[in-house]
Protein backbone atom coordinates (compact mmCIF):
# COMPACT_ATOMS: atom_id res chain seq x y z
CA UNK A 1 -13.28 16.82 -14.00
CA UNK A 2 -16.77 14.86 -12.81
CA UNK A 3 -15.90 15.53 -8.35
CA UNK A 4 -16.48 12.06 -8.08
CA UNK A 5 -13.79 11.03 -10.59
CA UNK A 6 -11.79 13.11 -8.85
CA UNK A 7 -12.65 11.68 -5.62
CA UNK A 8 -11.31 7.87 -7.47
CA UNK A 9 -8.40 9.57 -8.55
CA UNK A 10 -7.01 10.85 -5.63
CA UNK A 11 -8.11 7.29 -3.55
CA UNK A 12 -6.09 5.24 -6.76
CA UNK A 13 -3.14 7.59 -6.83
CA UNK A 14 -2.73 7.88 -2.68
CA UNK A 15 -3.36 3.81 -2.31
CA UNK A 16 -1.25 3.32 -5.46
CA UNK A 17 1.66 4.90 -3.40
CA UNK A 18 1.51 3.65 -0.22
CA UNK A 19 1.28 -0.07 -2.16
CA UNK A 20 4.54 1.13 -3.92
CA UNK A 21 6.21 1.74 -0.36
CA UNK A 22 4.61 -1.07 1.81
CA UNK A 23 4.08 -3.42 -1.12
CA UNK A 24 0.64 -4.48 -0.81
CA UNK A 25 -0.22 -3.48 -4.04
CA UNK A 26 -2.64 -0.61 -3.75
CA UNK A 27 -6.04 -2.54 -4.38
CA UNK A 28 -6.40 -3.80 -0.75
CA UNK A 29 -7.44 -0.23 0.00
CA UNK A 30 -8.69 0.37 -3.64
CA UNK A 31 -11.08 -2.66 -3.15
CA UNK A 32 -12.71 -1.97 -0.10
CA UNK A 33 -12.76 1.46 0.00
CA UNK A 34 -14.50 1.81 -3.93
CA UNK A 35 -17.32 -0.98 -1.91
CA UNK A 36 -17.86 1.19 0.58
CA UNK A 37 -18.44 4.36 -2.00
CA UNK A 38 -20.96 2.00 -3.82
CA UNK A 39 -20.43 3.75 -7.00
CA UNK A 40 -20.54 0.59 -9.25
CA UNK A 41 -20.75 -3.05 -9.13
CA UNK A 42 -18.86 -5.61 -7.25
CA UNK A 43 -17.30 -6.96 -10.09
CA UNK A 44 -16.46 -3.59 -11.75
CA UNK A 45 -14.15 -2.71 -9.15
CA UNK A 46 -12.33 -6.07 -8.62
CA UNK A 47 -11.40 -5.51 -12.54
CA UNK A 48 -10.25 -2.07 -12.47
CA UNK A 49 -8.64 -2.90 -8.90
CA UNK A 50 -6.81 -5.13 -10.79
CA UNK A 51 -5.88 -3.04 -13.78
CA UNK A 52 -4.72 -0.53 -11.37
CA UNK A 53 -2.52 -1.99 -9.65
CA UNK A 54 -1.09 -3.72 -12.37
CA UNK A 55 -0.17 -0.41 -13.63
CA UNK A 56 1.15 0.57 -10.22
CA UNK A 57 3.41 -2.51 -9.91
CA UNK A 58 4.98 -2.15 -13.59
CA UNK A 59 6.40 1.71 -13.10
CA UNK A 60 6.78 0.69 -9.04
CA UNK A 61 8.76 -2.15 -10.40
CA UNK A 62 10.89 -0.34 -12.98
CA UNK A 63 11.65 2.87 -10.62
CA UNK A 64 13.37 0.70 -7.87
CA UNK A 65 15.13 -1.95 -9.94
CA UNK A 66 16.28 2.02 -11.67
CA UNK A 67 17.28 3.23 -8.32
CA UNK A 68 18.57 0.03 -7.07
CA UNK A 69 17.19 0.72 -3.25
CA UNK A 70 15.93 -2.75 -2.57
CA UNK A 71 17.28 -5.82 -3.93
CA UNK A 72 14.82 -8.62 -6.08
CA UNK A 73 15.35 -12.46 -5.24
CA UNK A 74 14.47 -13.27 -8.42
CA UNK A 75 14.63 -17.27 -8.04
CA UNK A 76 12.63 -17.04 -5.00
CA UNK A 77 10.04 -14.12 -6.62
CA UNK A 78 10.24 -15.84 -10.07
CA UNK A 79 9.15 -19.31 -8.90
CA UNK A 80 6.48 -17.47 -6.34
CA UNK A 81 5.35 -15.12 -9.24
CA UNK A 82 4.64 -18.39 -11.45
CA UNK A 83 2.40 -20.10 -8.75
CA UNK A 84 0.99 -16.81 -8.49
CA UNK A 85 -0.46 -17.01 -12.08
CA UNK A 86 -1.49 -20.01 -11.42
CA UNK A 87 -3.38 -19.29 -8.23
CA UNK A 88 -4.42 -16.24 -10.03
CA UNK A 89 -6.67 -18.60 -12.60
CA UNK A 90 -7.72 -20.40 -10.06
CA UNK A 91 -8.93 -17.64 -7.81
CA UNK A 92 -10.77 -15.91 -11.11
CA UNK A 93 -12.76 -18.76 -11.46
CA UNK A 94 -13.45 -19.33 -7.68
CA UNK A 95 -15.13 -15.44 -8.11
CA UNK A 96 -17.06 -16.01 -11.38
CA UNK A 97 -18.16 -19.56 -9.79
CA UNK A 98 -18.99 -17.81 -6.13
CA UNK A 99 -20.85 -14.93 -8.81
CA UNK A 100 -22.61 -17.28 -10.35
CA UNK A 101 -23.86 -19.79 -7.74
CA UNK A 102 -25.29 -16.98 -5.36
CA UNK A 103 -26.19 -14.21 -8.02
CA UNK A 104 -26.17 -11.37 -5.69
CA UNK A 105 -23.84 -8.63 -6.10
CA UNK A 106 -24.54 -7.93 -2.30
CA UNK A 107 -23.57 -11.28 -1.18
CA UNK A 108 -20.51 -11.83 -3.26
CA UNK A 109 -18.54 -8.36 -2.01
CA UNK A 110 -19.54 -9.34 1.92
CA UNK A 111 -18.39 -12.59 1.60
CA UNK A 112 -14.66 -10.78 -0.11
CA UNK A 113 -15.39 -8.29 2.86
CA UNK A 114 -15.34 -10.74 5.41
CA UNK A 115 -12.44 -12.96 3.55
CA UNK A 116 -10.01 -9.20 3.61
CA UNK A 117 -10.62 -8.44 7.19
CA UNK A 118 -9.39 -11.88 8.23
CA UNK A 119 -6.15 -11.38 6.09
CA UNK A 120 -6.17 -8.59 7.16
CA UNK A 121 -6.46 -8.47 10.85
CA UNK A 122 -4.22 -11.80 11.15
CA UNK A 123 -1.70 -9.48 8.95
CA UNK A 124 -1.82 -6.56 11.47
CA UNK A 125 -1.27 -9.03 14.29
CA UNK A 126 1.93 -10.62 12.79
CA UNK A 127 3.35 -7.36 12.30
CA UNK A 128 2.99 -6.68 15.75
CA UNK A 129 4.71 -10.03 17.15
CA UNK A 130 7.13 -10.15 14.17
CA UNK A 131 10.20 -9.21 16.63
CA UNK A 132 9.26 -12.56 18.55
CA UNK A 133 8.27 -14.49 15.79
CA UNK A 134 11.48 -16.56 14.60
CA UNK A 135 11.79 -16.49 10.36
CA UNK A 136 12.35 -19.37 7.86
CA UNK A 137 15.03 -19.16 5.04
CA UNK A 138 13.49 -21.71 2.81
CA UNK A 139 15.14 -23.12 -0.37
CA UNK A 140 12.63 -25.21 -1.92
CA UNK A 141 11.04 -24.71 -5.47
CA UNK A 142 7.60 -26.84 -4.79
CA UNK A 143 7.32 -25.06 -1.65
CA UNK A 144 7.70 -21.74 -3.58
CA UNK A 145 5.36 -22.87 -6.30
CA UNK A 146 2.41 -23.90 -3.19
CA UNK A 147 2.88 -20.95 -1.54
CA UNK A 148 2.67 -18.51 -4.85
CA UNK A 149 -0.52 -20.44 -5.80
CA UNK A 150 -2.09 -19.50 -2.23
CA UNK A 151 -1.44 -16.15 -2.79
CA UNK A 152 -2.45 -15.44 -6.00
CA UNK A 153 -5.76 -17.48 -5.21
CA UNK A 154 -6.50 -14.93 -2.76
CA UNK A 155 -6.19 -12.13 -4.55
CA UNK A 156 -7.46 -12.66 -7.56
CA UNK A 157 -10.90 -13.86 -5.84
CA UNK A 158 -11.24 -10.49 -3.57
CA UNK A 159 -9.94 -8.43 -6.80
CA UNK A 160 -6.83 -6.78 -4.49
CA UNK A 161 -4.07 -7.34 -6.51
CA UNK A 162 -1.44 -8.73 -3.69
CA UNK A 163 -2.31 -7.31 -0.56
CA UNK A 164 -0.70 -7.50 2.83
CA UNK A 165 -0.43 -11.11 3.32
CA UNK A 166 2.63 -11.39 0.38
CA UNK A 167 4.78 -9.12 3.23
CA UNK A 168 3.80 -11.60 5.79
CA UNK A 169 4.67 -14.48 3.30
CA UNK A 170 7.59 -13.14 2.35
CA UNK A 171 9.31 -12.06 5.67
CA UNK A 172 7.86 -15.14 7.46
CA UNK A 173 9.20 -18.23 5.19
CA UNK A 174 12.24 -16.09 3.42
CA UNK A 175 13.51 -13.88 6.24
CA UNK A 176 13.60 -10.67 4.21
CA UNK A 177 13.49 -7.34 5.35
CA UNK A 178 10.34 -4.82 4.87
CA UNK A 179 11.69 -3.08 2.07
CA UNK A 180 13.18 -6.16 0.52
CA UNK A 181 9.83 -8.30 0.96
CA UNK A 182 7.95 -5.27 -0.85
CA UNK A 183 9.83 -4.90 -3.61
CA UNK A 184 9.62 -8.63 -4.44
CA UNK A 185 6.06 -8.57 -3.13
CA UNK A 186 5.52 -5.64 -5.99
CA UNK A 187 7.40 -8.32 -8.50
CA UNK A 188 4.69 -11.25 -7.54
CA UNK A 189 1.38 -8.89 -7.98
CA UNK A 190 2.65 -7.54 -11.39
CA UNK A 191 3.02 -11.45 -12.65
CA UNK A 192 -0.48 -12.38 -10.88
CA UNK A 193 -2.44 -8.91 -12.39
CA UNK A 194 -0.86 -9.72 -16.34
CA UNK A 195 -1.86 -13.63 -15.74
CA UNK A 196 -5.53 -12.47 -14.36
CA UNK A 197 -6.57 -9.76 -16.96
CA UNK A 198 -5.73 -12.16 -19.64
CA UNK A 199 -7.68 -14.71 -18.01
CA UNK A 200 -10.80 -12.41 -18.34
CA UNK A 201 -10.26 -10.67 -21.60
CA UNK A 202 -10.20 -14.63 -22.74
CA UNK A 203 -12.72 -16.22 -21.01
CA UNK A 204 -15.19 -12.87 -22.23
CA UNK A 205 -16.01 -12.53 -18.39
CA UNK A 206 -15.24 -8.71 -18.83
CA UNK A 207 -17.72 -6.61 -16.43
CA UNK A 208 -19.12 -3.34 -17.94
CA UNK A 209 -16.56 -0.64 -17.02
CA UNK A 210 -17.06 3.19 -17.29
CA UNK A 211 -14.09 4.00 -19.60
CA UNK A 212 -13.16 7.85 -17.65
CA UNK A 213 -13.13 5.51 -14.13
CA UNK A 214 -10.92 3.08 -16.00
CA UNK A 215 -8.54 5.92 -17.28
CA UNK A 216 -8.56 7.99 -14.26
CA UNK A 217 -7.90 4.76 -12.24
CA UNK A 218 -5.13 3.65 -14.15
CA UNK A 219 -3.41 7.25 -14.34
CA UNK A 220 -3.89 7.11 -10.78
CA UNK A 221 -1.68 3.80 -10.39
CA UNK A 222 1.54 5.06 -12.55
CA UNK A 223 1.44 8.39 -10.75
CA UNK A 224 1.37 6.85 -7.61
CA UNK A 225 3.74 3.69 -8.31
CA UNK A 226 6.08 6.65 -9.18
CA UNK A 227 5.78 8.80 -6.51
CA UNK A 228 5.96 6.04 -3.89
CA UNK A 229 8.93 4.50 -5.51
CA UNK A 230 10.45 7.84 -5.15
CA UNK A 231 9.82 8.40 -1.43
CA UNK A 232 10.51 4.61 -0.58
CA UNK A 233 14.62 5.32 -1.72
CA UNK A 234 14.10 8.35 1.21
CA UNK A 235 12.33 6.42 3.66
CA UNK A 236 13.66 4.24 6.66
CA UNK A 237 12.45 0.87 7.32
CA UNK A 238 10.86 1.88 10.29
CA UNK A 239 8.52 4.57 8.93
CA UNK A 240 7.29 1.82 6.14
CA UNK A 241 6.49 -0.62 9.34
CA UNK A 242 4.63 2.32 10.75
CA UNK A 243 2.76 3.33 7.45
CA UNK A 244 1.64 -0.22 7.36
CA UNK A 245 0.27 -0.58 9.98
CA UNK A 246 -1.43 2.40 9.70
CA UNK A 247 -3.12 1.28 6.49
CA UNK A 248 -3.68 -1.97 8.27
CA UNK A 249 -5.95 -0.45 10.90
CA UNK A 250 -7.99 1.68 8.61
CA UNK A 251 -9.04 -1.19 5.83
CA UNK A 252 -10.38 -3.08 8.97
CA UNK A 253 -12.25 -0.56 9.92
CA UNK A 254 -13.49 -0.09 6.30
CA UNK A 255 -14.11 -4.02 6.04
CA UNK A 256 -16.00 -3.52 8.75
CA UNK A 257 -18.21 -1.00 7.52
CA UNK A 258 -18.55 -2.81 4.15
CA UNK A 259 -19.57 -5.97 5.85
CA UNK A 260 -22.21 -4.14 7.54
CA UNK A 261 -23.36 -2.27 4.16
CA UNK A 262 -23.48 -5.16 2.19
CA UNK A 263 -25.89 -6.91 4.93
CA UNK A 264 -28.34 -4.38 4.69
């Protein structure tokens, strides 16, 4: 195998399982990291991001609902899941409009840089204060449905699948537990990937994509959605908090970086 499709595969298959564990998806580190490689074009690796972790979330999803470790609110997660979709639309045209309007490849991925770190850091600092932080238990389906549209709008425009903020989201406003709030997060990002790569297979907005990083990527994402859904039955709670914000700290630090890059 080419070392640098090598190189993909291992970053795909390691991000695919810690996004099966923490359920952020896998393409918040996929993303960013990929950008910082600069091994194709902005747009390229947003799609097979997506495609990616859609692959993840499917066996992710499938492997715990098998082993029953976490449990799926599926009227909270089903409503959620469909303003995800929605947002998901949206967001895809926000990126092809952003694409468009400043035709720079540059400009678009430091402006999604910039946009990840401030998720991101305002992620890591929630998870921090969580303990002090008093949760909601909301019941309301237009609520759900405004709330799944926010999140699929975000990340469907940086290309990341789900990322951190669904944990936030979903421990904040539904009081769920880590594992809980990753398993349904896992559930929302497989509903928002399907809605998005139909939205660009349609519309004919399909970037050119290397077909061995597409296959490597995507082998990558079911051998890490299994694997991680197999460690997260033997994991405690704790360790996934830790392993979060792990990750957390290091796709700053990469945002960072890609900010700069994408400047120069």
């Amino acid at each position: 195998m080419n070392p640098l499709l090598f190189v993909v595969f291992i970053v795909c298959f390691l991000s695919s399982i810690v996004g099966s564990i923490c359920g952020i998806g896998g393409g918040v580190i996929i993303k960013p990291v990929l950008d910082a490689m600069g091994i194709m074009s902005v747009s390229s690796i947003s799609f097979l991001s997506g495609c990616t972790v859609l692959s993840m979330s499917v066996v992710s999803l499938y492997k715990n609902m098998k082993e029953g470790s976490s449990k799926l609110n599926l009227k909270a997660s089903s409503v959620l899941a469909m303003g995800a979709v929605l947002g998901g639309i949206f967001g895809k045209m926000l990126f092809q409009a952003l694409k468009l309007r400043l035709n720079n490849e540059a400009l678009v991925g430091r402006t999604q840089a910039i946009v990840l770190l401030l998720i991101t850091a305002g992620t890591l600092l929630y998870t921090f204060f969580k303990e002090k932080i008093k949760t909601k238990d909301w019941d309301n389906i237009g609520i759900y449905i405004i709330i799944g549209l926010l999140l699929g709008l975000m990340s469907s425009f940086l290309g990341i699948g789900g990322g951190p903020i669904n944990l936030v989201v979903l421990v904040y406003f539904f009081s769920m537990g880590t594992k809980e709030a990753a398993l349904n997060s896992i559930y929302i990002i497989m509903f928002s990937q399907i809605a998005s790569l139909i939205q660009v297979i349609a519309a004919g907005n399909l970037p050119p994509v290397n077909i061995s990083y597409f296959v490597v990527m995507v082998i990558g994402g079911i051998l890490g959605g299994t694997a991680g859904s197999a460690l997260n039955c033997r994991i405690e709670e704790r360790r996934v908090n830790q392993l979060f914000i792990g990750v957390m700290s290091v796709i700053i630090l990469i945002n960072i970086y890609n900010i700069w890059r994408f400047s120069l």
